[in-house]
C-alpha atoms as a PDB file:
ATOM      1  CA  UNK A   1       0.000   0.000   0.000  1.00  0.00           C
ATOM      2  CA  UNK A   2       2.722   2.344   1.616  1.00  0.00           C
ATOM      3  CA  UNK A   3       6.382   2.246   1.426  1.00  0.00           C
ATOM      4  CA  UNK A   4       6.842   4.106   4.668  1.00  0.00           C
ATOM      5  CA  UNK A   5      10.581   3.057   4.257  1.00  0.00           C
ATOM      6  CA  UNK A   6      12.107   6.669   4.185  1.00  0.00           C
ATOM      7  CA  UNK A   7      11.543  10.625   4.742  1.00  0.00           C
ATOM      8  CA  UNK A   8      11.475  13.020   2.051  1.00  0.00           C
ATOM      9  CA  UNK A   9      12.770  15.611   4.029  1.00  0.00           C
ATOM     10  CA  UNK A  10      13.994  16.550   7.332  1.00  0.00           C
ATOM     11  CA  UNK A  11      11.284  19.393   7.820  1.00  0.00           C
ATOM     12  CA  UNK A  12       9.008  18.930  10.536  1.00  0.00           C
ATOM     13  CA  UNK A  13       5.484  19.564   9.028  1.00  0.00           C
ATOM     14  CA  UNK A  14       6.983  16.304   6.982  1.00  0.00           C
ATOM     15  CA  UNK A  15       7.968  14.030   9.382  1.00  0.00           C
ATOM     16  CA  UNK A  16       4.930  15.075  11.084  1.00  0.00           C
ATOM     17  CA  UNK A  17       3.018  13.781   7.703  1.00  0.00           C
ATOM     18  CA  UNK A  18       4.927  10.750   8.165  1.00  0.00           C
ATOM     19  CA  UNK A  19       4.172   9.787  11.740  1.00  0.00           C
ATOM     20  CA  UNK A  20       0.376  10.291  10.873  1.00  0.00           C
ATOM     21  CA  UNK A  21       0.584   7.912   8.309  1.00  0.00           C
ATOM     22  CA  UNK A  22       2.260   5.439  10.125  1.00  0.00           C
ATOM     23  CA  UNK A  23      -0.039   5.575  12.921  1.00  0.00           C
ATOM     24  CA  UNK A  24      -2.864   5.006  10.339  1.00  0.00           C
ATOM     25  CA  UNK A  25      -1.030   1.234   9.196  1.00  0.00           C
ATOM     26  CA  UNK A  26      -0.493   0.833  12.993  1.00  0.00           C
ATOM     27  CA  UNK A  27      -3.108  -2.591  13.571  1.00  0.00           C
ATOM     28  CA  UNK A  28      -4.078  -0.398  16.526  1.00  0.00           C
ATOM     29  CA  UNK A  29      -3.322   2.681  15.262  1.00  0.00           C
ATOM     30  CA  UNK A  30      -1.514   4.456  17.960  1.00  0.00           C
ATOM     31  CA  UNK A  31       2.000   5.497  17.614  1.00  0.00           C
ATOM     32  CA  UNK A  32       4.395   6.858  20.392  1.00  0.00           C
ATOM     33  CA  UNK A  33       7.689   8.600  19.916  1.00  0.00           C
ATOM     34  CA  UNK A  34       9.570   4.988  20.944  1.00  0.00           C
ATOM     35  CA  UNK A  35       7.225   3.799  18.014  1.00  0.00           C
ATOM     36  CA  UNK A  36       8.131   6.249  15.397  1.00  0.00           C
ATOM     37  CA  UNK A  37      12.115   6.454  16.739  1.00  0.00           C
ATOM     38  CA  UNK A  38      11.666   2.808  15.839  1.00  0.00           C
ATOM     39  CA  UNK A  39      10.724   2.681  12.580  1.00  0.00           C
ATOM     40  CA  UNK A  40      12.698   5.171  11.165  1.00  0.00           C
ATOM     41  CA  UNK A  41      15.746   3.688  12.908  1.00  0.00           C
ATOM     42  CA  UNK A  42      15.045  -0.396  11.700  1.00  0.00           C
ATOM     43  CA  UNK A  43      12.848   0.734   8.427  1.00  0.00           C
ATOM     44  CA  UNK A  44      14.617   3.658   6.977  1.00  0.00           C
ATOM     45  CA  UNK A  45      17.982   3.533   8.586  1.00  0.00           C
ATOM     46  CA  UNK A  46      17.400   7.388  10.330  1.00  0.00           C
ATOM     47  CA  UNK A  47      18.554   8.230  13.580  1.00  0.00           C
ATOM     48  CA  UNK A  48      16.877  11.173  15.238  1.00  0.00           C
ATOM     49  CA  UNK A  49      16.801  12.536  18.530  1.00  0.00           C
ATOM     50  CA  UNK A  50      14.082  12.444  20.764  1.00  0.00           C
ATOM     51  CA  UNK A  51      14.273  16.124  21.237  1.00  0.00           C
ATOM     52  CA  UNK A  52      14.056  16.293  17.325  1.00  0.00           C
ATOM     53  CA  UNK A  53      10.936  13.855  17.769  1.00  0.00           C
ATOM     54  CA  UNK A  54       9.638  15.950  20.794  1.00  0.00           C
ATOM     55  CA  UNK A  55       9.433  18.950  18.495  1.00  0.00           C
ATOM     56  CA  UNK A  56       7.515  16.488  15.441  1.00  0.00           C
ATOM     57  CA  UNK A  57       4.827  15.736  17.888  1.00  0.00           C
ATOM     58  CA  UNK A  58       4.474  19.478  19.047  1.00  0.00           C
ATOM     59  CA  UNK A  59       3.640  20.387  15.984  1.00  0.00           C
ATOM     60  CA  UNK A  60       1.560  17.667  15.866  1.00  0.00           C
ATOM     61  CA  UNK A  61      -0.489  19.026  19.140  1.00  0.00           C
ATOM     62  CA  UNK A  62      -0.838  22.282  17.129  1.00  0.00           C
ATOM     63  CA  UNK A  63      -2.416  20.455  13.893  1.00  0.00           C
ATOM     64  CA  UNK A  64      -5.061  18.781  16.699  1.00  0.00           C
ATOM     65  CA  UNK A  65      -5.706  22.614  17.828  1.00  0.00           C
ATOM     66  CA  UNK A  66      -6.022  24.017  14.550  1.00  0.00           C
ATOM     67  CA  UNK A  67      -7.864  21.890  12.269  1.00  0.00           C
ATOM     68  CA  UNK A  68     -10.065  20.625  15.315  1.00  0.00           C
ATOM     69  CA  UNK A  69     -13.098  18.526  13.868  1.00  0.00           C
ATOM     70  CA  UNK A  70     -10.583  17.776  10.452  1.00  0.00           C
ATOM     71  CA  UNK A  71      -7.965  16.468  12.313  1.00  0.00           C
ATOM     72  CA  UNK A  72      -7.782  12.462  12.363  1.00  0.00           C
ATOM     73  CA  UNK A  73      -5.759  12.035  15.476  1.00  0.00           C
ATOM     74  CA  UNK A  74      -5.792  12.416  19.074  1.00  0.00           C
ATOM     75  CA  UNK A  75      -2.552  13.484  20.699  1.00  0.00           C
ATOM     76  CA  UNK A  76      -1.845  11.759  24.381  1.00  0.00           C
ATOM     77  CA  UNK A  77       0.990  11.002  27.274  1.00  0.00           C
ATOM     78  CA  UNK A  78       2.325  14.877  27.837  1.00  0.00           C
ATOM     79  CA  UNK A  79       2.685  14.713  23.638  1.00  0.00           C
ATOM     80  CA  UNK A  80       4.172  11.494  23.319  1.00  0.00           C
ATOM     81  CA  UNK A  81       2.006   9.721  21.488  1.00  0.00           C
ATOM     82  CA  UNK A  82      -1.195  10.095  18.681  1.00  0.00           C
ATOM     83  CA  UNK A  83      -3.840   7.719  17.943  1.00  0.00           C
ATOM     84  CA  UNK A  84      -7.077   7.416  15.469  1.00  0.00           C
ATOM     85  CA  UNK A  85      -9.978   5.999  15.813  1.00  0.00           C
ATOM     86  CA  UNK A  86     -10.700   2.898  13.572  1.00  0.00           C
ATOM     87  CA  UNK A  87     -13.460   4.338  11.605  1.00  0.00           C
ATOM     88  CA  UNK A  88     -12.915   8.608  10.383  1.00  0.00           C
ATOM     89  CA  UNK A  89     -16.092  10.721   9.682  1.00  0.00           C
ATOM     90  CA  UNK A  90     -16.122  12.594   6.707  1.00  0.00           C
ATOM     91  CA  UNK A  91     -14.088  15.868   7.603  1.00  0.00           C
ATOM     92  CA  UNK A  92     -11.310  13.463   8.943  1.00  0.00           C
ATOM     93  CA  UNK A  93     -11.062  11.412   5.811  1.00  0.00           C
ATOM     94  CA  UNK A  94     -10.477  15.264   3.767  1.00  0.00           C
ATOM     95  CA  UNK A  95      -7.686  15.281   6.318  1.00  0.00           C
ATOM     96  CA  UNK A  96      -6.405  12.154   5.304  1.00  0.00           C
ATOM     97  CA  UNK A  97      -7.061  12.475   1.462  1.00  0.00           C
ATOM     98  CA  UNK A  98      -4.751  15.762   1.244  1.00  0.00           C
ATOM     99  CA  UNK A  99      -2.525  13.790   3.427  1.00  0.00           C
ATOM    100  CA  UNK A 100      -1.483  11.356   0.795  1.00  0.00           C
ATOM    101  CA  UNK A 101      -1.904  13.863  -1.990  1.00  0.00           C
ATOM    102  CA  UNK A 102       1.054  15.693  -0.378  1.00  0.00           C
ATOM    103  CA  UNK A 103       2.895  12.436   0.058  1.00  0.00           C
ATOM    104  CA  UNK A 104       2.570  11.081  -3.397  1.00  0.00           C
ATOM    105  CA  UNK A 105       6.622   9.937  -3.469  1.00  0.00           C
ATOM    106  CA  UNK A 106       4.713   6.595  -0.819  1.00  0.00           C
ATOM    107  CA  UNK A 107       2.631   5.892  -3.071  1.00  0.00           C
ATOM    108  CA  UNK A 108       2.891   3.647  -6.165  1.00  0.00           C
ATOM    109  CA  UNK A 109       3.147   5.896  -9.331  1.00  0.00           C
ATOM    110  CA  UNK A 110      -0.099   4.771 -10.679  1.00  0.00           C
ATOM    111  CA  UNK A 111      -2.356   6.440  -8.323  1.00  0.00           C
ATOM    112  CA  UNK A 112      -0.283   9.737  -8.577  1.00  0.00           C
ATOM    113  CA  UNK A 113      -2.848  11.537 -11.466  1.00  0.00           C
ATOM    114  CA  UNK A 114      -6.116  10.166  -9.462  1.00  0.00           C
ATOM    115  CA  UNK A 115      -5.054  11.548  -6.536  1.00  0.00           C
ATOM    116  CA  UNK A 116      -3.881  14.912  -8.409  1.00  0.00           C
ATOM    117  CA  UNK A 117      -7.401  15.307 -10.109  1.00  0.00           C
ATOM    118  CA  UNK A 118      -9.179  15.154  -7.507  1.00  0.00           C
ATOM    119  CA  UNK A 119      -6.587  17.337  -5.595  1.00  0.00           C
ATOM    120  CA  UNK A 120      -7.623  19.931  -8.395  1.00  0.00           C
ATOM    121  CA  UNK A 121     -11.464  19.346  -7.751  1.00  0.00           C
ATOM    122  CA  UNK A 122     -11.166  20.269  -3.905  1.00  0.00           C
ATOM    123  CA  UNK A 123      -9.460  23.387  -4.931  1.00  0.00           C
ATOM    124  CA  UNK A 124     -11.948  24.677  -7.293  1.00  0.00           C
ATOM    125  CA  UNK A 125     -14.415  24.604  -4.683  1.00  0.00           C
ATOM    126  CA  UNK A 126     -12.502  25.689  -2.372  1.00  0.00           C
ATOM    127  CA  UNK A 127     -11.816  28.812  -4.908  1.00  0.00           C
ATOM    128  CA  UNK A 128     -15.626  28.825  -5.300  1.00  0.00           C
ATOM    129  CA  UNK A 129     -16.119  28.872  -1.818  1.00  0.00           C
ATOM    130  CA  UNK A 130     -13.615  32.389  -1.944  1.00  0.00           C
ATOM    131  CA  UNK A 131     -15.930  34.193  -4.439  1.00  0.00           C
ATOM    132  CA  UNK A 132     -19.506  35.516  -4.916  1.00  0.00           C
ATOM    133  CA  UNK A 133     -21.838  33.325  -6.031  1.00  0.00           C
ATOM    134  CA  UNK A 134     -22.278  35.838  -9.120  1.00  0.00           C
ATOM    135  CA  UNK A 135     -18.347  34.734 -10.005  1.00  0.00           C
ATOM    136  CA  UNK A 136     -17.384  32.121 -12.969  1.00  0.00           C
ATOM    137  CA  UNK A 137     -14.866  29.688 -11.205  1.00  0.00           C
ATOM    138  CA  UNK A 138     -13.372  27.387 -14.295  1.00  0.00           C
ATOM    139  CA  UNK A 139     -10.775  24.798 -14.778  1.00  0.00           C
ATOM    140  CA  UNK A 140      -8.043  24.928 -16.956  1.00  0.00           C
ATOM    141  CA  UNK A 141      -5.748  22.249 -16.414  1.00  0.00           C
ATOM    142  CA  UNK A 142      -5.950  19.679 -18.589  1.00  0.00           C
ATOM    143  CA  UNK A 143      -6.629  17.196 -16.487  1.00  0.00           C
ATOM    144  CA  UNK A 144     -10.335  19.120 -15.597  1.00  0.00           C
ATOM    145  CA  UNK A 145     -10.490  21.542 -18.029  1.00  0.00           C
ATOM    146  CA  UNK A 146     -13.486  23.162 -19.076  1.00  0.00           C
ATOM    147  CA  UNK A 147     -11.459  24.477 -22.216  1.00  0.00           C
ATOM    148  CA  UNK A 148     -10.869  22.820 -25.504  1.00  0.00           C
ATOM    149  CA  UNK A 149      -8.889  23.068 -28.643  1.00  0.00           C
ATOM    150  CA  UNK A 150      -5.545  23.835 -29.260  1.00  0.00           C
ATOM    151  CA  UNK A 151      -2.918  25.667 -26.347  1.00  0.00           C
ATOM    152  CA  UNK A 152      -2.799  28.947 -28.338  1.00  0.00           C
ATOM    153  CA  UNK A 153      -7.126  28.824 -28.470  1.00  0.00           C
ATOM    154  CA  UNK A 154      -7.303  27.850 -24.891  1.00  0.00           C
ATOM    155  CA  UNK A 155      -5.461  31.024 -23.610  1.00  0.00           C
ATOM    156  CA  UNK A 156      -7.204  32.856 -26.102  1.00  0.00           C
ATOM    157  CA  UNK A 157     -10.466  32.239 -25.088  1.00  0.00           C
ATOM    158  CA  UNK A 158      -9.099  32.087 -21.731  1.00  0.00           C
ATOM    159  CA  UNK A 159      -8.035  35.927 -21.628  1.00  0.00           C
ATOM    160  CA  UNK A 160     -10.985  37.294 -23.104  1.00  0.00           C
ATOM    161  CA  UNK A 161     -13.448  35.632 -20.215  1.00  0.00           C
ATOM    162  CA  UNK A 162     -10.674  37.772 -17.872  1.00  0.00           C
ATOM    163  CA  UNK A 163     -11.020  41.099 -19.678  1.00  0.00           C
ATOM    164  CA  UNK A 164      -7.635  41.202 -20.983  1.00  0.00           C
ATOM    165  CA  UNK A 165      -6.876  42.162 -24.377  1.00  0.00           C
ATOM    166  CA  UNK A 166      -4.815  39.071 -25.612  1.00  0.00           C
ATOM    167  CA  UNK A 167      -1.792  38.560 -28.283  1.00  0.00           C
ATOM    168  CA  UNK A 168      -1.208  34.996 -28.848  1.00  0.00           C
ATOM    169  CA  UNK A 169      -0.208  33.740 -32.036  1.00  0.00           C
ATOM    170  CA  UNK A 170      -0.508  30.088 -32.580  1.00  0.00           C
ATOM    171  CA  UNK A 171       2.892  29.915 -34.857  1.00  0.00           C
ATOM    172  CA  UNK A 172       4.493  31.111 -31.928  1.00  0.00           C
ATOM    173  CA  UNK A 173       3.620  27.429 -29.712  1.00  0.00           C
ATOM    174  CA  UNK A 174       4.851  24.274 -30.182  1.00  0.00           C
ATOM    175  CA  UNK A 175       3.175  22.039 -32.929  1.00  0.00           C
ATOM    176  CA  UNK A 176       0.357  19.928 -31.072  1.00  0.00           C
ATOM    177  CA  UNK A 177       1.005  21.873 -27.616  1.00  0.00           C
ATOM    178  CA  UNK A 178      -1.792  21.317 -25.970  1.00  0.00           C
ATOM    179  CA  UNK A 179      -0.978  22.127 -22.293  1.00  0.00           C
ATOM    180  CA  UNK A 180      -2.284  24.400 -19.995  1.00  0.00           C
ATOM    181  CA  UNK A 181       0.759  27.212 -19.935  1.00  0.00           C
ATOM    182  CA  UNK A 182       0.515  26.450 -16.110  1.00  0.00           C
ATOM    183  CA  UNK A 183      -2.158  27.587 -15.327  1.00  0.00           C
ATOM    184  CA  UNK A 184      -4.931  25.203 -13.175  1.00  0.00           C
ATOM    185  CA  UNK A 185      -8.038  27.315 -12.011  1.00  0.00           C
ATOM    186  CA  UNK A 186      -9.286  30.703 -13.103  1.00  0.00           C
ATOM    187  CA  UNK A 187     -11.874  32.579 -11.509  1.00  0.00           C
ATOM    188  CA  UNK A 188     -13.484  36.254 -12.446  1.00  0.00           C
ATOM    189  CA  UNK A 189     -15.906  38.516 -11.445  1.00  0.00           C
ATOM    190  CA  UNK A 190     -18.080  40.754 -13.914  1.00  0.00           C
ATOM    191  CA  UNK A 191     -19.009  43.936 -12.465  1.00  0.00           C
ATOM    192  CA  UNK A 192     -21.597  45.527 -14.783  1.00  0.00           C
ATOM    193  CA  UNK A 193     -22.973  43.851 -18.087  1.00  0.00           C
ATOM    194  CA  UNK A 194     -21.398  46.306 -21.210  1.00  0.00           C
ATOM    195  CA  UNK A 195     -17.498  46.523 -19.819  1.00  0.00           C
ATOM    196  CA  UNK A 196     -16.166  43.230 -19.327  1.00  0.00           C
ATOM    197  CA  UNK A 197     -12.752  44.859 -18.628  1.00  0.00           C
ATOM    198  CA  UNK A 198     -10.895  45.724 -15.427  1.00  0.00           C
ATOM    199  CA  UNK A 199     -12.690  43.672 -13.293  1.00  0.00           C
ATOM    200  CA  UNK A 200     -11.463  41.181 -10.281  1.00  0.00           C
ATOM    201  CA  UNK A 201      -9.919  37.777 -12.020  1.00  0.00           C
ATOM    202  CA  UNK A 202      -7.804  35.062 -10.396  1.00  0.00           C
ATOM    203  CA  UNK A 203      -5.487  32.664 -11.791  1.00  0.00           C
ATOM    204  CA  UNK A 204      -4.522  29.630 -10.324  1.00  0.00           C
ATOM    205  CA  UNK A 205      -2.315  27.213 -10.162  1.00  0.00           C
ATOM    206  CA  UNK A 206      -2.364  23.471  -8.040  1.00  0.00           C
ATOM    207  CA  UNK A 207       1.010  22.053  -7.107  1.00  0.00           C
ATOM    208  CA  UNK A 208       1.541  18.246  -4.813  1.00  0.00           C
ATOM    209  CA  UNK A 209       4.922  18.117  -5.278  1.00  0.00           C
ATOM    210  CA  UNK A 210       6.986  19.144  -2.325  1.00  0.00           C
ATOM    211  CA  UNK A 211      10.021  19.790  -4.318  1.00  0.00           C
ATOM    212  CA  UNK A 212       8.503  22.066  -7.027  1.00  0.00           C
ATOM    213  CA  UNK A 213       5.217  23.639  -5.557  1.00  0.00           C
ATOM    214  CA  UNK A 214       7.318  26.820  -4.893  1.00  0.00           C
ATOM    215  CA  UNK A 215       8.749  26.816  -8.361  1.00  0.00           C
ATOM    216  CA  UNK A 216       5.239  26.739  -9.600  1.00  0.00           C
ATOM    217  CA  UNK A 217       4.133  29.840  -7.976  1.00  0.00           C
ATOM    218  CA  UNK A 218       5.762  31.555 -10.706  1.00  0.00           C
ATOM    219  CA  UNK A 219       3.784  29.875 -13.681  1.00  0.00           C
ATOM    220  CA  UNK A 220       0.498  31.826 -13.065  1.00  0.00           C
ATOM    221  CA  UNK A 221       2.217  35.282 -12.392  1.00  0.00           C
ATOM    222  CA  UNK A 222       1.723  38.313 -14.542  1.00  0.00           C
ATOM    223  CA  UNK A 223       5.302  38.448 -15.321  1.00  0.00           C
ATOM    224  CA  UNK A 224       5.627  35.265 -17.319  1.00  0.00           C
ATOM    225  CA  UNK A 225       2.234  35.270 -18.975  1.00  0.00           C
ATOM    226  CA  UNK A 226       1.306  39.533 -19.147  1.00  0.00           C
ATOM    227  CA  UNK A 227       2.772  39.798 -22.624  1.00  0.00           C
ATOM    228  CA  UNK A 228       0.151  36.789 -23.851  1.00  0.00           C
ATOM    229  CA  UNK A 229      -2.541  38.131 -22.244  1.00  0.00           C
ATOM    230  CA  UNK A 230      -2.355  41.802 -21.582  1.00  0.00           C
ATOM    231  CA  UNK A 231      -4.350  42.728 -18.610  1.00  0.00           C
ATOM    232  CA  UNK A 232      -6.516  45.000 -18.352  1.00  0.00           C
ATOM    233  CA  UNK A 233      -5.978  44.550 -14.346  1.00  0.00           C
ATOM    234  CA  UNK A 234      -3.695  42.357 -12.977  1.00  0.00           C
ATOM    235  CA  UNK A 235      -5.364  39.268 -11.223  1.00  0.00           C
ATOM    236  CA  UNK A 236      -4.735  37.662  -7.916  1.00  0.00           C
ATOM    237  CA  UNK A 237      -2.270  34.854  -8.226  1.00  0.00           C
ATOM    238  CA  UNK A 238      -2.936  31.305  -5.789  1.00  0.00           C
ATOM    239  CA  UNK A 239      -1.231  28.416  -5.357  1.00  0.00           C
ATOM    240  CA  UNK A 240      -3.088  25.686  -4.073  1.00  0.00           C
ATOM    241  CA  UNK A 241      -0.735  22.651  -2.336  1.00  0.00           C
ATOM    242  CA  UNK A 242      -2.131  19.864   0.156  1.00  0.00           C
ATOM    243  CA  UNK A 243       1.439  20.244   2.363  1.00  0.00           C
ATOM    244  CA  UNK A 244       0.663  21.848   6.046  1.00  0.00           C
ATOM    245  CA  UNK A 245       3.495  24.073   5.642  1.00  0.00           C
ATOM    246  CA  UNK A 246       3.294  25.367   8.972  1.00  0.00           C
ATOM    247  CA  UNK A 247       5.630  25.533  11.862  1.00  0.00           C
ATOM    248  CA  UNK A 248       4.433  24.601  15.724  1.00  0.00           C
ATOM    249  CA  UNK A 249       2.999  28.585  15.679  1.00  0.00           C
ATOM    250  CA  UNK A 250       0.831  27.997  12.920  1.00  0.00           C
ATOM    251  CA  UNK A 251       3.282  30.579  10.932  1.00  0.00           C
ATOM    252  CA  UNK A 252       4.652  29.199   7.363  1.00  0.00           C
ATOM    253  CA  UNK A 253       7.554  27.054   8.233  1.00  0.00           C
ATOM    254  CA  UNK A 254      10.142  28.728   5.859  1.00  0.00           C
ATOM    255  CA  UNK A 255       9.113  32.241   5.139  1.00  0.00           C
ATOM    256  CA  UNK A 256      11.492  32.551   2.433  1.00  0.00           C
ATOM    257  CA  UNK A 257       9.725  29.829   0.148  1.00  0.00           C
ATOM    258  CA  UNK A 258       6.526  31.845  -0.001  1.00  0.00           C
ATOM    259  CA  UNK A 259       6.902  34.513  -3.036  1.00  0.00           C
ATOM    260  CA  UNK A 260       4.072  37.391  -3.267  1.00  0.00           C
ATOM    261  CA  UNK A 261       1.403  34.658  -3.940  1.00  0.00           C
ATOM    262  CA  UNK A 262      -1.929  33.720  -1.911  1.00  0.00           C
ATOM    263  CA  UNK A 263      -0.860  30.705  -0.504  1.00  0.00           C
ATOM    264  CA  UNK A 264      -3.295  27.972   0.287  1.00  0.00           C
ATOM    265  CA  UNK A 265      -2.014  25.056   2.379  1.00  0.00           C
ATOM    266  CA  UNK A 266      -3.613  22.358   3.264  1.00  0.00           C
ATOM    267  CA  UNK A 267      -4.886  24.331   6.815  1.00  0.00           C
ATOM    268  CA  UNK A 268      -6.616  27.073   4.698  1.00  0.00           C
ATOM    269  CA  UNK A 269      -7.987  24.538   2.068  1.00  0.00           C
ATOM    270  CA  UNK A 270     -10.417  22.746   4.488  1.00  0.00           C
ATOM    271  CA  UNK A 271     -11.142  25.986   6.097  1.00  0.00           C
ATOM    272  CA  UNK A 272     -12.309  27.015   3.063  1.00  0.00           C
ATOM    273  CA  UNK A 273     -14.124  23.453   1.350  1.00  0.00           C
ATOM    274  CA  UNK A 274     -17.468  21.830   3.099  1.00  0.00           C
ATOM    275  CA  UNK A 275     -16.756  18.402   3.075  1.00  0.00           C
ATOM    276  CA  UNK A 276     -20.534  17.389   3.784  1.00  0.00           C
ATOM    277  CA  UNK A 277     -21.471  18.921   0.438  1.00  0.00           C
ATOM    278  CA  UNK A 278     -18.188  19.283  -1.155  1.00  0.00           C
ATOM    279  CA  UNK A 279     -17.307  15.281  -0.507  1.00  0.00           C
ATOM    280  CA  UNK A 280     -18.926  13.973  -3.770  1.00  0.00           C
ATOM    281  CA  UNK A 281     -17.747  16.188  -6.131  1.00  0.00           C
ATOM    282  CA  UNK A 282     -14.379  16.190  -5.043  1.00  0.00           C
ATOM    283  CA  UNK A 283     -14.869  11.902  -5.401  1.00  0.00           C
ATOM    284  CA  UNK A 284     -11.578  11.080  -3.815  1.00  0.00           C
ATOM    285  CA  UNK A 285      -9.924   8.121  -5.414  1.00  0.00           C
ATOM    286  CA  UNK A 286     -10.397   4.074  -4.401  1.00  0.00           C
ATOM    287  CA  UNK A 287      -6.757   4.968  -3.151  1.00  0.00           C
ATOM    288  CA  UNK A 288      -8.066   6.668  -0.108  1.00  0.00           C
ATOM    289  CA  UNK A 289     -10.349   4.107   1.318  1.00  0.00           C
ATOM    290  CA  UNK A 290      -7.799   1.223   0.665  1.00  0.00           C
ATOM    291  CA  UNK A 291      -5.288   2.420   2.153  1.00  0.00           C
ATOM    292  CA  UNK A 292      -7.695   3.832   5.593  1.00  0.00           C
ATOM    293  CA  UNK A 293      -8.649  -0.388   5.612  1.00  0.00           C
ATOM    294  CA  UNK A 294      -4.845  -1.276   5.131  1.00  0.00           C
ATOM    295  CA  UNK A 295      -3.052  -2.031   8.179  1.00  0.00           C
ATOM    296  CA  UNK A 296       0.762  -2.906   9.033  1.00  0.00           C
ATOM    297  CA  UNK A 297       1.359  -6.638   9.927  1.00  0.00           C
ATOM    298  CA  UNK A 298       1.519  -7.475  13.722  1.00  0.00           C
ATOM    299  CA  UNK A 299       5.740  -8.329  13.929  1.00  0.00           C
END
């Protein structure tokens, strides 16, 4: 199910991730510090200190502050240890689903794009969620989009529905190009019904990876894709990622890796989806419930 067998990095909002899906696999599924110290020594060949462990489940007692009713685990023994219950109501399973779609490198390759899709469905409602109800909230990226025909028509059509006054030529793309320039979500607002210019817009764009999400908040900006379009107003740039990049304040955990871009984490994201309403659209992936019925074998 899992290959829990190493740590993509050494930041704690990630070994944090790690720990809580351990604890899922756990047949009992509790998990100490002694527990995780374990496993990371025998089953990824890590050492770590307990302080350094300490400070992994502190910032796991924020998370059980924070996202309250979303959160999937319980954390016990002065902050030594977390638990789950065996069977997660709704908001806990969103917990869990952008929980492996931040954690995709666990995960056998082949459920990397169902987990991504619907990782781009929960963030064009949460988008939708962010806007008047008057608002057109559409996806781009072509793994949702709501666009069709070539690259060059796609931003074309694309830029108009934002107000700007576009200059693509198609000679100037790729033969048979038919990506999405970056770009994910797009959202707009129409003020009155004769000037469809200067008017609020958003573009968006969804990232999983840990490694590139904070190249990507570049892709959507005005300053790689103004002279295509031509804005009439510049629009509000998002990047969407399921990480909790937070540190044990609730602050983002490297300041420096967050450009001039609405960031939303995986903290804002269910703040801002309805998972009672918002669960079957989204339509997480078989993924998610086999791996909440998978369980570690008893050694």
């Amino acid at each position: 199910m899992l290959m829990l067998d190493r740590v993509t990095d050494g930041d704690i909002h990630t070994v944090a991730d790690f720990a809580e899906l351990l604890c899922l696999l756990k047949p009992d599924r509790i998990l100490s510090v002694e527990d995780l110290e374990d496993h990371l020594v025998d089953t990824c060949g890590e050492v770590r200190g307990r302080r350094s462990l300490g400070d992994v489940f502190s910032h796991m007692t924020w998370r059980a502050s924070a996202f309250r009713d979303y959160y999937a685990f319980s954390v016990a023994n002065n902050q030594q240890s977390i638990s789950a219950p065996d069977g997660l109501a709704i908001k806990q399973q969103a917990y869990v689903f952008l929980l492996l779609c931040a954690n995709l490198p666990y995960l056998e390759r082949k459920h990397y794009k169902t987990l991504t899709d619907a990782f781009e469905r929960a963030a064009h409602l949460a988008l939708r969620r962010m806007w008047p109800q008057s608002a057109e909230v559409r996806a781009f990226g072509k793994n949702n989009a709501q666009y069709v025909g070539t690259k060059s028509e796609r931003l074309h059509k694309l830029a108009v529905d934002l107000g700007c006054r576009p200059s693509i030529d198609p000679a100037k793309f790729r033969t048979g190009d038919a990506g999405d320039g970056g770009i994910d979500l797009a959202a707009w607002l129409t003020l009155d019904d004769h000037e469809g210019e200067n008017k609020f817009t958003c573009l968006a764009q969804c990232a999983c990876s840990r490694d590139e999400w904070t190249s990507k908040q570049f892709e959507i900006s005005v300053g790689r894709l103004g002279k295509l379009f031509n804005p009439t107003s510049p629009w509000l740039e998002l990047i969407c990622i399921p990480i909790c990049f937070r540190n044990n304040n609730g602050r983002w955990y490297l300041d420096s890796e967050v450009a001039d871009k609405i960031l939303i984490d995986r903290y804002r994201l269910l703040r801002l989806i309805q998972p009672d309403e918002d669960w079957v659209r989204i339509d997480p992936p078989a993924i998610l419930s086999d791996f909440l019925n998978s369980r570690l074998e008893v050694v």
